[in-house]
C-alpha atoms as a PDB file:
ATOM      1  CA  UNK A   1     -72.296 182.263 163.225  1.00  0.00           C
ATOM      2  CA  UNK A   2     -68.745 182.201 164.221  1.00  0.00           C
ATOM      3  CA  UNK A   3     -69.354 178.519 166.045  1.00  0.00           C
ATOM      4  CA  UNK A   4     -71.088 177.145 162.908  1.00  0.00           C
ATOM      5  CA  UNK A   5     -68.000 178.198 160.999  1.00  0.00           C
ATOM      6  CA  UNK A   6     -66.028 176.665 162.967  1.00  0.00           C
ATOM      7  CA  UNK A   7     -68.174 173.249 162.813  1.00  0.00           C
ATOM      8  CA  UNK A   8     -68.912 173.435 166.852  1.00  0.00           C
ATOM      9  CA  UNK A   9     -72.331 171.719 167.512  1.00  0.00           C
ATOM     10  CA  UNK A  10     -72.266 169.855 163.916  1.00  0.00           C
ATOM     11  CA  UNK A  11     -71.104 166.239 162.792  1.00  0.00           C
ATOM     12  CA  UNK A  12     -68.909 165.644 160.018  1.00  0.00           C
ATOM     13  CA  UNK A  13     -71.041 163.640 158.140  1.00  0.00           C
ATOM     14  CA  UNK A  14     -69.170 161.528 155.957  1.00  0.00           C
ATOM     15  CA  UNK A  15     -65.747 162.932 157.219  1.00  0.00           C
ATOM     16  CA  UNK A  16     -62.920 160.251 157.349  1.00  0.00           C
ATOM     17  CA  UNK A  17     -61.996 162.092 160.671  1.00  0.00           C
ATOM     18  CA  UNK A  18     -64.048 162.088 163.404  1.00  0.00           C
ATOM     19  CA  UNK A  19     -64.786 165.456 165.101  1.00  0.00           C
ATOM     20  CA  UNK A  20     -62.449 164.906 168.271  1.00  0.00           C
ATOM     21  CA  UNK A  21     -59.477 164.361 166.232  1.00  0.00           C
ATOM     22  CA  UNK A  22     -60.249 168.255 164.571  1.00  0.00           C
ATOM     23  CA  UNK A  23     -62.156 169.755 167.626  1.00  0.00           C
ATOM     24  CA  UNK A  24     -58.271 170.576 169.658  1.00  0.00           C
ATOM     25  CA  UNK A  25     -56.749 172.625 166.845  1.00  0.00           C
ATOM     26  CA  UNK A  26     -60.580 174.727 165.978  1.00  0.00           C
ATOM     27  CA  UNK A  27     -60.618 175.307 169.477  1.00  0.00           C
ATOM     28  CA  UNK A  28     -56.932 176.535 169.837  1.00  0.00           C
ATOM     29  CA  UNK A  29     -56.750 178.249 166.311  1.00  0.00           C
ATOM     30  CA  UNK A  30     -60.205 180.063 167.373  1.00  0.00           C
ATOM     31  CA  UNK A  31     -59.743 181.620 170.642  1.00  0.00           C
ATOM     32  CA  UNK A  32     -56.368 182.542 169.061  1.00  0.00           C
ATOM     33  CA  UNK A  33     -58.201 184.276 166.437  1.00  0.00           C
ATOM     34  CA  UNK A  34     -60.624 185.860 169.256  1.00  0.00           C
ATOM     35  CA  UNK A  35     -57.845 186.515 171.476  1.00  0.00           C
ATOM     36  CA  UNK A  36     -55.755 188.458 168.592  1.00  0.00           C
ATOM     37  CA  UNK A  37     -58.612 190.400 167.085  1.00  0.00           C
ATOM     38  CA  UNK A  38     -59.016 191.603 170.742  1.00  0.00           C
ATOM     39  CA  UNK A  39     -56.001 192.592 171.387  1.00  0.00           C
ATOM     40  CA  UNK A  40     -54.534 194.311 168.014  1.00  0.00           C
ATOM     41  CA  UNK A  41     -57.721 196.047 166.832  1.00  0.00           C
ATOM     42  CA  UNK A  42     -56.983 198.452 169.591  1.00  0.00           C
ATOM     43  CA  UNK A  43     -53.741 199.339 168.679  1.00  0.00           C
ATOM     44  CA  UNK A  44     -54.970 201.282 165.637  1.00  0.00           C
ATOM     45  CA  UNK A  45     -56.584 203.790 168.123  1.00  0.00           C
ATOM     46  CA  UNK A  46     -53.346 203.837 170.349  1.00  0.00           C
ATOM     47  CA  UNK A  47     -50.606 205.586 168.651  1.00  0.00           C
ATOM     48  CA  UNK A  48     -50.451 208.335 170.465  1.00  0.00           C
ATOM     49  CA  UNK A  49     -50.986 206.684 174.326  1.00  0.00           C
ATOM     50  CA  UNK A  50     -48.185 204.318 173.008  1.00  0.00           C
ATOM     51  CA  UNK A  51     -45.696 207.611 171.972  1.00  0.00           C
ATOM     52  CA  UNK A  52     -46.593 208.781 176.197  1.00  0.00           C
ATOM     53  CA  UNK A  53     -46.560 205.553 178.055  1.00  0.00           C
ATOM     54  CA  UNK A  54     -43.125 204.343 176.057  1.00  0.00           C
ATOM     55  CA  UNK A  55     -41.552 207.231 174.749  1.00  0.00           C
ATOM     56  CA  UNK A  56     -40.324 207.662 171.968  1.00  0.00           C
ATOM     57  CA  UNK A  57     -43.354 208.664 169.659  1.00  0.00           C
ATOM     58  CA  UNK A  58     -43.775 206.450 166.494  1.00  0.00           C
ATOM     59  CA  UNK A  59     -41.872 208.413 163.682  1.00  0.00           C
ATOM     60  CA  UNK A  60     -43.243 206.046 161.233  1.00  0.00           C
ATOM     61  CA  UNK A  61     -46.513 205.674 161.552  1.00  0.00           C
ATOM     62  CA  UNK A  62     -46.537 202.965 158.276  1.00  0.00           C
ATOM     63  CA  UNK A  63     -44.450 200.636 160.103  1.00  0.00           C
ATOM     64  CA  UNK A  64     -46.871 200.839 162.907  1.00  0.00           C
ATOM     65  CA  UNK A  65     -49.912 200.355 161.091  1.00  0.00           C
ATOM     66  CA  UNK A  66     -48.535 197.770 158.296  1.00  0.00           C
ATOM     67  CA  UNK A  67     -47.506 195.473 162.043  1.00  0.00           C
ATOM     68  CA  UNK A  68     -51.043 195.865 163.099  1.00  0.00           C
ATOM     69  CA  UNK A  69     -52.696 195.181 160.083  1.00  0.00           C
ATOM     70  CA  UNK A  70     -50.698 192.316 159.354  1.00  0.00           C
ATOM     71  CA  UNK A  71     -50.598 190.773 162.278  1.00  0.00           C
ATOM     72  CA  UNK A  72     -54.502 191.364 162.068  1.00  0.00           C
ATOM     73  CA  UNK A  73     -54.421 189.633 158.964  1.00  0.00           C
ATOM     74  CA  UNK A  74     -53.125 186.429 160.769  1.00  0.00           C
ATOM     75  CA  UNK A  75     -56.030 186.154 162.620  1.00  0.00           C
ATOM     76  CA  UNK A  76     -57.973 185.616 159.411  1.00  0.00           C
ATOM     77  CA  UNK A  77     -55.753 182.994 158.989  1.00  0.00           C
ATOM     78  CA  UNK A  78     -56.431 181.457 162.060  1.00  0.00           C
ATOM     79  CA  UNK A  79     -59.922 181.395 161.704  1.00  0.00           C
ATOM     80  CA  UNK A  80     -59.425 179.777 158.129  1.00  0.00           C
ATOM     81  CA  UNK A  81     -57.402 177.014 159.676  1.00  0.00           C
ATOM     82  CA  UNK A  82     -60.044 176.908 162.458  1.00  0.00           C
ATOM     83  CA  UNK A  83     -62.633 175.852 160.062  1.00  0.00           C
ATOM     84  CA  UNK A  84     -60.775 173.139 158.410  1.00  0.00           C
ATOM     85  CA  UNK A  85     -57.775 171.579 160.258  1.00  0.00           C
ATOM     86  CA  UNK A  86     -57.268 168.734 158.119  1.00  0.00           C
ATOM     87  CA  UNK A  87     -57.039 171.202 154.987  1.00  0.00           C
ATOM     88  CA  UNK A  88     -55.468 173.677 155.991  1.00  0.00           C
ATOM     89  CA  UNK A  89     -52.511 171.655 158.501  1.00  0.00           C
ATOM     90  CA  UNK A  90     -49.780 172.815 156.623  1.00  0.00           C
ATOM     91  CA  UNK A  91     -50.341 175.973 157.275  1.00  0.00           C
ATOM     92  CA  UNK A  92     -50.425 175.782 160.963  1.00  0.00           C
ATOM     93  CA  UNK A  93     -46.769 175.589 160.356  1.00  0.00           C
ATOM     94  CA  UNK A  94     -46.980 179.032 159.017  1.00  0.00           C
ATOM     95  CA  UNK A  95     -49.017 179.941 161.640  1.00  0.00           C
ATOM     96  CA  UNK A  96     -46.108 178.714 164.901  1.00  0.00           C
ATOM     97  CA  UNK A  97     -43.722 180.292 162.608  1.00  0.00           C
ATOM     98  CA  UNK A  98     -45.847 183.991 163.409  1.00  0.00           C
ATOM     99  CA  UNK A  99     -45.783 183.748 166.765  1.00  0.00           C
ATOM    100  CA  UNK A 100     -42.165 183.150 166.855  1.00  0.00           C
ATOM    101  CA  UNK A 101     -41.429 186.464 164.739  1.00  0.00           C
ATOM    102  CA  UNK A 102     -42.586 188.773 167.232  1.00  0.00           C
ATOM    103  CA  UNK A 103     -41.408 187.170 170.424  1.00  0.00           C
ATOM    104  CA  UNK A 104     -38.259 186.150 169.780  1.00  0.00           C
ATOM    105  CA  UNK A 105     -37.162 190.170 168.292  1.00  0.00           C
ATOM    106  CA  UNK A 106     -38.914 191.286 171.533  1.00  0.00           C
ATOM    107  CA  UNK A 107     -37.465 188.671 174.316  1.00  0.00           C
ATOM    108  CA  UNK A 108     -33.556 190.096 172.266  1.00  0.00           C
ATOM    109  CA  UNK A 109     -34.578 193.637 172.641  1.00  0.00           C
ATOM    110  CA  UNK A 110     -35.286 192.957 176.503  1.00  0.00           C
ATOM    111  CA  UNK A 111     -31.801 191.019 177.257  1.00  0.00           C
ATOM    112  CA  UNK A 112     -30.397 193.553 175.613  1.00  0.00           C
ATOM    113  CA  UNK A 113     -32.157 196.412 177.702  1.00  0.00           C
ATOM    114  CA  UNK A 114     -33.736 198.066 174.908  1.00  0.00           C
ATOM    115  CA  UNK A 115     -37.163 197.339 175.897  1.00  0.00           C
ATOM    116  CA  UNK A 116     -39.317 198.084 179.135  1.00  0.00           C
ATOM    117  CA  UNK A 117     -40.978 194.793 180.764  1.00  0.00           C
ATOM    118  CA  UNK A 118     -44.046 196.072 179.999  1.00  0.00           C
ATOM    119  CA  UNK A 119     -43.578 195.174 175.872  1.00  0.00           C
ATOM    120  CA  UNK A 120     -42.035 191.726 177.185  1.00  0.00           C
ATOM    121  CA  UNK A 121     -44.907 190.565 179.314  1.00  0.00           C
ATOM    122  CA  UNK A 122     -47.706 190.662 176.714  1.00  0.00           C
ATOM    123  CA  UNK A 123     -45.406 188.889 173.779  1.00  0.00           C
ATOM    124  CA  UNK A 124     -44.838 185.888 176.412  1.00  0.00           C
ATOM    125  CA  UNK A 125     -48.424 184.741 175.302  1.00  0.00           C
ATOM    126  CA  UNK A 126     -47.457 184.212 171.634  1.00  0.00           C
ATOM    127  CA  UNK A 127     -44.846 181.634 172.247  1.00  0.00           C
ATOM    128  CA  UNK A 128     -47.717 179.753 174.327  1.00  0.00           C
ATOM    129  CA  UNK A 129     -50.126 179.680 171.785  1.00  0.00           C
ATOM    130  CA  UNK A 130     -47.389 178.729 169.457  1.00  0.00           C
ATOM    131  CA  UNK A 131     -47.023 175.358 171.725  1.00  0.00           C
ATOM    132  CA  UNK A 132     -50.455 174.248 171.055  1.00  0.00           C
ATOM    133  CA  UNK A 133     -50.172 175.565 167.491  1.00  0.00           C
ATOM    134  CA  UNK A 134     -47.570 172.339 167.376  1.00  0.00           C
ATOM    135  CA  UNK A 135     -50.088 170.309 169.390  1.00  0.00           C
ATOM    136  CA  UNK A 136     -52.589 170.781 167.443  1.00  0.00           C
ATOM    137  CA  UNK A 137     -51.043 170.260 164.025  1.00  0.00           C
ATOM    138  CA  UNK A 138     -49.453 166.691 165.855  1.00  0.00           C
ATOM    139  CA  UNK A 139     -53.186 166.041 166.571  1.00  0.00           C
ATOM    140  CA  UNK A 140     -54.590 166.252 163.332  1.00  0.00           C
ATOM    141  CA  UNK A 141     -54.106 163.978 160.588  1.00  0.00           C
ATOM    142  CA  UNK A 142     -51.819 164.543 157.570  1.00  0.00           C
ATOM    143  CA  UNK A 143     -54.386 163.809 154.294  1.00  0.00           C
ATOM    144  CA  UNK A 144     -52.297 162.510 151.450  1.00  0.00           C
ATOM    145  CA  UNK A 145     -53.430 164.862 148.233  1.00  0.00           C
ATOM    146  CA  UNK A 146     -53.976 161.828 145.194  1.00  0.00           C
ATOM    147  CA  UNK A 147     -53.153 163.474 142.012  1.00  0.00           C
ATOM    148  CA  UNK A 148     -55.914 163.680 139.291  1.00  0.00           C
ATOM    149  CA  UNK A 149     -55.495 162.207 136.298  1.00  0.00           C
ATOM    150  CA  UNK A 150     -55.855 164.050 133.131  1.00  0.00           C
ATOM    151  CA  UNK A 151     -56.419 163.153 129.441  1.00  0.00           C
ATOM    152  CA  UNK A 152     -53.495 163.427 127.702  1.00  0.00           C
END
């Protein structure tokens, strides 16, 4: 279901754009979307392994499940742009902008010694799929939006 969303095995019939030109970003934008789903749908079971293996417990538990949740939400929008690159490119801008905002806080924290290597590691992959987030959006044509014209 998820590959027919994402227009894998179908032609664009009639599309402007052939299927190569989208098939880069659906693929990035939907094993990003895979990839994030599988990794931050755990963390809403892990509060309390997080408070033992990096001490100190979370004392706000709201700021810990509104990040997971909206990072989660991201996703969504991954898979949205991974169904329809050419609509939704300006968005991918959006989307390298999100996997800037949790990398870059976490590679300061590090230099700064206030986090262990083990938070640094796993944020090194955002910044990564942030790259082809840029390739992708260079890859797939801009569509000029033609205004309709209304009765006046």
């Amino acid at each position: 279901m998820i590959c027919h969303f994402l227009g894998f095995g179908q032609r664009n019939r009639g599309s402007v754009f052939p299927d190569r030109t989208m098939k880069f970003a659906r693929i990035v934008f939907g094993v990003a979307a895979v990839y994030g789903f599988l990794v931050l749908a755990p963390l809403y079971f892990l509060i309390d392994r997080l408070g033992r293996d990096v001490p100190p417990a979370v004392t706000h538990p709201e700021f810990y499940y509104g990040f997971t949740g909206l990072a989660l939400v991201a996703q969504v929008l991954f898979i949205l742009i991974a169904g329809n690159p050419v609509r939704y490119r300006p968005i991918m801008l959006v989307a390298m902008l999100e996997k800037v905002a949790y990398t870059l806080p976490v590679v300061l924290l590090y230099s700064a010694g206030q986090v262990p290597r083990q938070t640094l590691l796993p944020s090194l992959v955002d910044p990564i799929l942030g790259l082809l987030f840029l390739v992708a959006y260079l890859r797939t044509p801009a569509v000029k939006l033609v205004p309709i014209p209304t009765r006046d």
